[in-house]
C-alpha atoms as a PDB file:
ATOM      1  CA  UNK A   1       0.000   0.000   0.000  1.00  0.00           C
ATOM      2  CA  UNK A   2       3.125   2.567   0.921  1.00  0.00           C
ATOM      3  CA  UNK A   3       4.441   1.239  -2.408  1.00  0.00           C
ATOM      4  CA  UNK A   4       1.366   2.212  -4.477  1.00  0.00           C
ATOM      5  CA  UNK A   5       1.149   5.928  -2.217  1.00  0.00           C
ATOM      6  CA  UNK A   6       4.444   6.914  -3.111  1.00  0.00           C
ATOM      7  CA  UNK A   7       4.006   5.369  -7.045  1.00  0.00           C
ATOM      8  CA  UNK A   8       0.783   7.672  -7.247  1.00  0.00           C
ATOM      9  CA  UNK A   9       2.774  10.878  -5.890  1.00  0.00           C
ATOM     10  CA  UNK A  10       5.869  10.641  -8.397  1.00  0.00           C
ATOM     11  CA  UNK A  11       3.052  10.963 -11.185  1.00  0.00           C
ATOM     12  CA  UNK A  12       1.447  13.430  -9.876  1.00  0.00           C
ATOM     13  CA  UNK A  13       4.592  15.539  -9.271  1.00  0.00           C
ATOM     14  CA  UNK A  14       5.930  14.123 -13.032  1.00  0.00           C
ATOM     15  CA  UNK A  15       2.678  15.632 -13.945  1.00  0.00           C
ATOM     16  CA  UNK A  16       3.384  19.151 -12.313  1.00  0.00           C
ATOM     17  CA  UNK A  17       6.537  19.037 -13.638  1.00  0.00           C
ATOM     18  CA  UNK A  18       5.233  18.702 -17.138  1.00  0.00           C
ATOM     19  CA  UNK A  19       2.765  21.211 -16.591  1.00  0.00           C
ATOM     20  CA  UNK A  20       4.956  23.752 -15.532  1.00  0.00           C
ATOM     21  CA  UNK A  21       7.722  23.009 -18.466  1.00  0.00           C
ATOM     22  CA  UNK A  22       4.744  22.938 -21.105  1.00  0.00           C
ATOM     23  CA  UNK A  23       3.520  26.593 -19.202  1.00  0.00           C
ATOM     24  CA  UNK A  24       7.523  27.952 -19.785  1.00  0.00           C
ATOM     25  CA  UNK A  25       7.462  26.999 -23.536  1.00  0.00           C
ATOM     26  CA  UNK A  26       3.923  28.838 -23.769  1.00  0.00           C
ATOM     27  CA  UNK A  27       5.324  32.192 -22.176  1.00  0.00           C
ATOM     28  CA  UNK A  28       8.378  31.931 -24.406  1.00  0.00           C
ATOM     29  CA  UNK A  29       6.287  31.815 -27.403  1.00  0.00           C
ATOM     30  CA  UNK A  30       4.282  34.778 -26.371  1.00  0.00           C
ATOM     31  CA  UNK A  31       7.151  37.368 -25.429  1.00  0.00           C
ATOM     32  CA  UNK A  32       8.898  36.488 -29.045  1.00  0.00           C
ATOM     33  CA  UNK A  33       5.861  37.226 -30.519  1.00  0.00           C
ATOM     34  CA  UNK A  34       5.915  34.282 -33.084  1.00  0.00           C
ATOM     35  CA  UNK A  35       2.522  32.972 -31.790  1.00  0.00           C
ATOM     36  CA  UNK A  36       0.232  36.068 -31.829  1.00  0.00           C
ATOM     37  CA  UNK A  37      -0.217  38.109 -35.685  1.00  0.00           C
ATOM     38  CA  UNK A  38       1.241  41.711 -36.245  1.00  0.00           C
ATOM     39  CA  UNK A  39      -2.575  43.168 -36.194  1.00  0.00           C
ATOM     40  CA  UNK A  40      -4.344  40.865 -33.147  1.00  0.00           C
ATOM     41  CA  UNK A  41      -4.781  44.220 -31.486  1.00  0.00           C
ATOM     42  CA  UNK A  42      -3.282  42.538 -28.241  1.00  0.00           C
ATOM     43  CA  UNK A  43      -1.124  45.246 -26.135  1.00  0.00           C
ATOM     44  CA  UNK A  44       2.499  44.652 -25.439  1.00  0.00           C
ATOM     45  CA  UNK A  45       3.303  42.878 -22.486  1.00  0.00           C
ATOM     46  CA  UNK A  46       7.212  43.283 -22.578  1.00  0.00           C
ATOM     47  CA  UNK A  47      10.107  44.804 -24.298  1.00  0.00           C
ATOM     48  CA  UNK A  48      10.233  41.868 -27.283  1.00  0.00           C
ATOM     49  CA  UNK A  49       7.249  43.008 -29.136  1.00  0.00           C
ATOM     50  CA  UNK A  50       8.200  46.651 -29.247  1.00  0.00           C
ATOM     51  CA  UNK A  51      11.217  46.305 -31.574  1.00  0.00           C
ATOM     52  CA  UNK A  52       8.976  44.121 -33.627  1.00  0.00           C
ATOM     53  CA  UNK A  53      10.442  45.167 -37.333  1.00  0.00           C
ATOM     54  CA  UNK A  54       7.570  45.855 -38.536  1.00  0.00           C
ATOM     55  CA  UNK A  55       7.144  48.701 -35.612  1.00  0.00           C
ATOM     56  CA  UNK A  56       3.360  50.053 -34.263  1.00  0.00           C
ATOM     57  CA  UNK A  57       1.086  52.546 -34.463  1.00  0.00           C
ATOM     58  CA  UNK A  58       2.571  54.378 -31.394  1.00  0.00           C
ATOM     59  CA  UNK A  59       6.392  53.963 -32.502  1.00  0.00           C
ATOM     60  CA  UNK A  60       5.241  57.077 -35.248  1.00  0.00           C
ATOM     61  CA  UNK A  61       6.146  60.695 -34.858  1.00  0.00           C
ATOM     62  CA  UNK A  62       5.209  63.561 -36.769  1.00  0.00           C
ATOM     63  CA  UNK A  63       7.658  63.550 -39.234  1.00  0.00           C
ATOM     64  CA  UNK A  64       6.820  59.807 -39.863  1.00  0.00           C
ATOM     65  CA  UNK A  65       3.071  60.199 -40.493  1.00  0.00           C
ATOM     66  CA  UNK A  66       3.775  63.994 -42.283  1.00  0.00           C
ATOM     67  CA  UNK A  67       5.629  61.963 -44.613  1.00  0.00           C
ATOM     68  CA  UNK A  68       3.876  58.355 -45.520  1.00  0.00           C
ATOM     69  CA  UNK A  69       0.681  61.007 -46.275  1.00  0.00           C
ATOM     70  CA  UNK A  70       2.550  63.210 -48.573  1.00  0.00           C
ATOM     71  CA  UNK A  71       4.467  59.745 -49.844  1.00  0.00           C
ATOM     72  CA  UNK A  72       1.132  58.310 -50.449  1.00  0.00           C
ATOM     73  CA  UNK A  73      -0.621  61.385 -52.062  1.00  0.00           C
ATOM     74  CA  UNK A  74       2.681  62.081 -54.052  1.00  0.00           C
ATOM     75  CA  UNK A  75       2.471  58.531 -55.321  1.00  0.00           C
ATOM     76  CA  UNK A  76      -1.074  58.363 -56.451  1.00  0.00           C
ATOM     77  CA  UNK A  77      -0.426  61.285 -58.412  1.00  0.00           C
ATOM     78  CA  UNK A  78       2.350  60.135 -60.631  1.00  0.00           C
ATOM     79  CA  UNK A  79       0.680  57.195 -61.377  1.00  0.00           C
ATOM     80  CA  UNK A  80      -2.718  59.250 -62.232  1.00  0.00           C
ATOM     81  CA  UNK A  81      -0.828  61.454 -64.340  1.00  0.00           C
ATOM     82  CA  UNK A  82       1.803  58.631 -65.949  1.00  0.00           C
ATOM     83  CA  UNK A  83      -1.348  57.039 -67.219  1.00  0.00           C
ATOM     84  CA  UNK A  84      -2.001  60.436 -68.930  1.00  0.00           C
ATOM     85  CA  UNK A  85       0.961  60.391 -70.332  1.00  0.00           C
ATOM     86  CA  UNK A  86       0.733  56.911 -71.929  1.00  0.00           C
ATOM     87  CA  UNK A  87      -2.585  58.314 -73.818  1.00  0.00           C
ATOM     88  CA  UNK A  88      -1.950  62.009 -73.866  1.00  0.00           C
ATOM     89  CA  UNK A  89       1.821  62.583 -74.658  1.00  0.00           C
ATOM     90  CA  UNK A  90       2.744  63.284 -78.197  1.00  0.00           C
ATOM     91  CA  UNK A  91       6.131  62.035 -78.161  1.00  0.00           C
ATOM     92  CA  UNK A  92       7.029  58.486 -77.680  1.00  0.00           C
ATOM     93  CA  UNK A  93       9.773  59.211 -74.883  1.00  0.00           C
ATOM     94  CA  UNK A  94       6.803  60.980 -72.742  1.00  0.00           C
ATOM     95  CA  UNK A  95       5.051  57.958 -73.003  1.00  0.00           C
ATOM     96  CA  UNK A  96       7.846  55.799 -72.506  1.00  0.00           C
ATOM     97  CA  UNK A  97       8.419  58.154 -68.847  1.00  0.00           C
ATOM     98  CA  UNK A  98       4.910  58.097 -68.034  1.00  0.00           C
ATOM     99  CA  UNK A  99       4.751  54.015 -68.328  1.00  0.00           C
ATOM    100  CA  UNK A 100       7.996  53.773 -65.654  1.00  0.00           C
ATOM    101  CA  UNK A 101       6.103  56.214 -63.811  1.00  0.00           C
ATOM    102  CA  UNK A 102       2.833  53.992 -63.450  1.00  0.00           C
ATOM    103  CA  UNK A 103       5.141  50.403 -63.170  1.00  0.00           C
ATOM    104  CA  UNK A 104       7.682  51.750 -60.401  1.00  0.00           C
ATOM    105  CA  UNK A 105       4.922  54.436 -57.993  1.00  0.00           C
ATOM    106  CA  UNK A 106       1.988  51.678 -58.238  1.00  0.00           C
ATOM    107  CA  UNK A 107       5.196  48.897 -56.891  1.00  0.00           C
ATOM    108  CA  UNK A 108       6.183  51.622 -54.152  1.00  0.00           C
ATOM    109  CA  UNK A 109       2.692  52.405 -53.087  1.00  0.00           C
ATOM    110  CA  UNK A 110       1.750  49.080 -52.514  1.00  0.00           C
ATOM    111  CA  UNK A 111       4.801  48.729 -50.631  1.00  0.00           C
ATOM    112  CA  UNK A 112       3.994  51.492 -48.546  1.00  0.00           C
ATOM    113  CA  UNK A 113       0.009  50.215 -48.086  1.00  0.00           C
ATOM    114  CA  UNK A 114       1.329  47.031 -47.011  1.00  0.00           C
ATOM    115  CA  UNK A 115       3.667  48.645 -44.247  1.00  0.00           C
ATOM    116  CA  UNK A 116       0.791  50.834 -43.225  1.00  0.00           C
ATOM    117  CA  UNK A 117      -1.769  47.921 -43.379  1.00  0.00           C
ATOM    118  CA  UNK A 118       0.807  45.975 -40.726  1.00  0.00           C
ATOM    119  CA  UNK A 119       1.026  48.688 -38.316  1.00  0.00           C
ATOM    120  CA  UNK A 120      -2.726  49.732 -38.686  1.00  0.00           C
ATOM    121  CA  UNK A 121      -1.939  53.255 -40.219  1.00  0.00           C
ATOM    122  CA  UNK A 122      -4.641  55.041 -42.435  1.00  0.00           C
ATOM    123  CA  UNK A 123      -3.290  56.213 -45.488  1.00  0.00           C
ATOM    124  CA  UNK A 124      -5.208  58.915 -47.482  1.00  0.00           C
ATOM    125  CA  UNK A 125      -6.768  57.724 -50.412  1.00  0.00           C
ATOM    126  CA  UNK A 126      -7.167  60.737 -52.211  1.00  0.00           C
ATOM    127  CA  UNK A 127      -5.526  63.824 -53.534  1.00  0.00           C
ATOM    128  CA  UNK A 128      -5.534  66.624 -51.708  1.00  0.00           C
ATOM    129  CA  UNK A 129      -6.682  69.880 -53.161  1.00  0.00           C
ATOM    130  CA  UNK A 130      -3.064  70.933 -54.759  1.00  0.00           C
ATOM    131  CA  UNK A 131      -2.451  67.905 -56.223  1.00  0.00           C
ATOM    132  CA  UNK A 132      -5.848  67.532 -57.538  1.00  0.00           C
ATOM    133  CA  UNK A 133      -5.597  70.545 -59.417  1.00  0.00           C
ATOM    134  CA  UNK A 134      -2.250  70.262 -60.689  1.00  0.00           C
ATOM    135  CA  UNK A 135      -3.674  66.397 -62.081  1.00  0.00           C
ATOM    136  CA  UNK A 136      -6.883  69.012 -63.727  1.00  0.00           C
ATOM    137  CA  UNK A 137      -4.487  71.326 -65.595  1.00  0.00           C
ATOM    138  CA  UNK A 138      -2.696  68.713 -66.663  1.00  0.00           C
ATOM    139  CA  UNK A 139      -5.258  66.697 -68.225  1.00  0.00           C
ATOM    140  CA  UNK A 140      -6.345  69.812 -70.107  1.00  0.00           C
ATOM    141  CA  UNK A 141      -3.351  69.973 -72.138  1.00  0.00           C
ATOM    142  CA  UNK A 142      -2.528  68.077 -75.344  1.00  0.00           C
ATOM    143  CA  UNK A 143       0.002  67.037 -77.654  1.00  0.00           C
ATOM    144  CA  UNK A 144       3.593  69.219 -76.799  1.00  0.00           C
ATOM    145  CA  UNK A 145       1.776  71.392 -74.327  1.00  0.00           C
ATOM    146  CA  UNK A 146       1.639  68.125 -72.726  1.00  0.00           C
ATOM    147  CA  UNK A 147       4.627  66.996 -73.130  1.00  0.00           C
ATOM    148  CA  UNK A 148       5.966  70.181 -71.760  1.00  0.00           C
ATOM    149  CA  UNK A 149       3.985  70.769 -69.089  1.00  0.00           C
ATOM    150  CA  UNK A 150       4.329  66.845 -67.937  1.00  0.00           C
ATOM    151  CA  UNK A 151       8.075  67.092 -67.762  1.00  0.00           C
ATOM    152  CA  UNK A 152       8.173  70.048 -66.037  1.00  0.00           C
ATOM    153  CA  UNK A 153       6.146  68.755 -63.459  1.00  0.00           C
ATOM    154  CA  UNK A 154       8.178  65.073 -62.758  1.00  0.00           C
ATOM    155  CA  UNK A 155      11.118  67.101 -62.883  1.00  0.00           C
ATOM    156  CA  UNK A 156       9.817  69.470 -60.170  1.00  0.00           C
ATOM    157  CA  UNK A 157       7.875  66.986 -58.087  1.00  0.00           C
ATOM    158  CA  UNK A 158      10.729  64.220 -57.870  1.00  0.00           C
ATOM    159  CA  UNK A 159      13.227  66.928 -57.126  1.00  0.00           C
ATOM    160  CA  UNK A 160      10.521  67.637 -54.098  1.00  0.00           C
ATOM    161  CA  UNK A 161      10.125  63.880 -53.449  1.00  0.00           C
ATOM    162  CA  UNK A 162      13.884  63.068 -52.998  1.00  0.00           C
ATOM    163  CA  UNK A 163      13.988  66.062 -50.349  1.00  0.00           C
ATOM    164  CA  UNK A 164      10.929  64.495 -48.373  1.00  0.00           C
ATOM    165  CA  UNK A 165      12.533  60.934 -48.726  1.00  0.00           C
ATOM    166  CA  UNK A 166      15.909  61.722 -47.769  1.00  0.00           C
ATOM    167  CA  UNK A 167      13.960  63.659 -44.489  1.00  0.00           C
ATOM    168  CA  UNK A 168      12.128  60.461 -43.495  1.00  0.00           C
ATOM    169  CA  UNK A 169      15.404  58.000 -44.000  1.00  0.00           C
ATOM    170  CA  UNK A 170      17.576  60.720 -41.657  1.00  0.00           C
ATOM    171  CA  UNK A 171      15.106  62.029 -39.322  1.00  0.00           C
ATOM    172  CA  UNK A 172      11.906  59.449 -39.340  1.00  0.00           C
ATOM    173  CA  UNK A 173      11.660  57.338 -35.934  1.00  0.00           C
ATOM    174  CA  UNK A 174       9.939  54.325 -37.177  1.00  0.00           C
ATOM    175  CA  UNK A 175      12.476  51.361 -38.890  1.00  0.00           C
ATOM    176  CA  UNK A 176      10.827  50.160 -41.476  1.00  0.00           C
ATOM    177  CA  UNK A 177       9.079  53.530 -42.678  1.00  0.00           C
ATOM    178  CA  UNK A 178      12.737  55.090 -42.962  1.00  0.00           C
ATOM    179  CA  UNK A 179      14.126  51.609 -44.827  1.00  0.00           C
ATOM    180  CA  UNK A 180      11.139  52.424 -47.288  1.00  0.00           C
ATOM    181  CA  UNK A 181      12.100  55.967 -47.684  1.00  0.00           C
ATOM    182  CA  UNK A 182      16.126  54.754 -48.113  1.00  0.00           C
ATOM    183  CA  UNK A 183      15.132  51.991 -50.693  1.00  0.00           C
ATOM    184  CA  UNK A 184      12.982  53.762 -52.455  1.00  0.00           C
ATOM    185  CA  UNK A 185      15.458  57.244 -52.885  1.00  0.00           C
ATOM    186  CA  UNK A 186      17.712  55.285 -55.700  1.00  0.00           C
ATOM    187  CA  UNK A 187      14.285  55.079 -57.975  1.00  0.00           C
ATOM    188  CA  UNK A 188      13.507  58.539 -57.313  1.00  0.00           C
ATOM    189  CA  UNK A 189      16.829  59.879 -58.643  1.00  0.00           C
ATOM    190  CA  UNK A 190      16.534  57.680 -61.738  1.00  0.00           C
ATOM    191  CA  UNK A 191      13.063  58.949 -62.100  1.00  0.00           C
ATOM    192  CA  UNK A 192      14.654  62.847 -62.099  1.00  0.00           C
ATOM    193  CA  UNK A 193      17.553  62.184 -64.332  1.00  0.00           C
ATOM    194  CA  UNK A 194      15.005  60.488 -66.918  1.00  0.00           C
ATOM    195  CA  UNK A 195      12.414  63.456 -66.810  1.00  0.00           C
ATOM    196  CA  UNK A 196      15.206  65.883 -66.948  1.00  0.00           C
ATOM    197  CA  UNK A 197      16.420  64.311 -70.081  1.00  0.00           C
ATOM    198  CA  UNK A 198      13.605  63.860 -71.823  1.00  0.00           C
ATOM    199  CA  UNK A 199      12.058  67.500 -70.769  1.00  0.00           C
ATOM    200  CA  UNK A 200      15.196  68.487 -72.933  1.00  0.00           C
ATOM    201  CA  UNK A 201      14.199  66.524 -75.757  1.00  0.00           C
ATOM    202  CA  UNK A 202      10.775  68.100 -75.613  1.00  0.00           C
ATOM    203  CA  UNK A 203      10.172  70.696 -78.754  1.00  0.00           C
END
């Protein structure tokens, strides 16, 4: 009967034991983060999940949100008014420009939708009232007053867009909103060096 007593209590405290490793191996998974999704909503318990790479809503400052809704705007635009050019441009280098325009802004706004989407930002999804009206005067022009008028303005507004980018990736506070802005600069600068050139082949 002692036998049997003492039998019964080693499984129970094998038991505990178990319990209490399988417990360890459950907290471990919840303070790396791997077991809970970017968006559950679930507030940070400790120090892991805030240098998640992906960052959060609260790891924003001004500059950071001043810039992903001027990046945002900035790159609706150029694609609204690339697909202009492919239709509206009289010369076949204005087209050409206004076809990288649409392929490389639509692949860096969804990039920036996507980091927004994991961090539970609110991008705007319109123009504001400037670029809306720059998009209007532009859309009344045809053939070389087009073409002018287009290459003036992606020469103007990337020259603008490389400032604001080079702000975020210095002075921006979230990671992975200033790696955007730094991998996204090289584009930018080929994007000015092509409008430049083909502004001067404009006549």
């Amino acid at each position: 009967m002692k036998k049997f007593v003492v039998t019964l209590f080693a499984a129970a405290a094998l038991t505990a034991c178990k319990k209490n490793e399988t417990t360890t191996v459950d907290r471990t998974t919840e303070s790396t983060g791997v077991a809970a999704p970017i968006d559950s909503g679930m507030p940070a318990t400790d120090t892991a999940n805030t240098s998640h790479p992906t960052g959060k809503m609260s790891d924003l400052s001004d500059q950071d949100k001043k810039f992903a809704d001027a990046a945002a705007r900035g790159g609706m635009m150029e694609v609204m008014m690339g697909k202009l050019a492919e239709t509206n441009a009289s010369g076949q280098a204005v087209k050409s420009l206004g076809a990288m325009m649409v392929t490389d802004h639509t692949k860096a706004n969804d990039e920036l939708k996507a980091w927004a989407s994991a961090i539970g930002y609110t991008l705007p999804n319109s123009l504001d009232a400037e670029k809306q009206k720059m998009y209007d005067d532009l859309k009344a022009k045809k053939g070389v007053d087009f073409d002018k008028k287009y290459t003036d303005l992606m020469v103007t507004d990337h020259k603008k867009d490389i400032a604001e980018f080079k702000k975020e990736a210095s002075d921006g506070k979230e990671a992975s909103l200033k790696s955007f802005a730094s991998k996204t600069l090289p584009t930018l600068e080929h994007h000015l060096k092509e409008s430049e050139k083909t502004k001067n082949g404009v006549k």
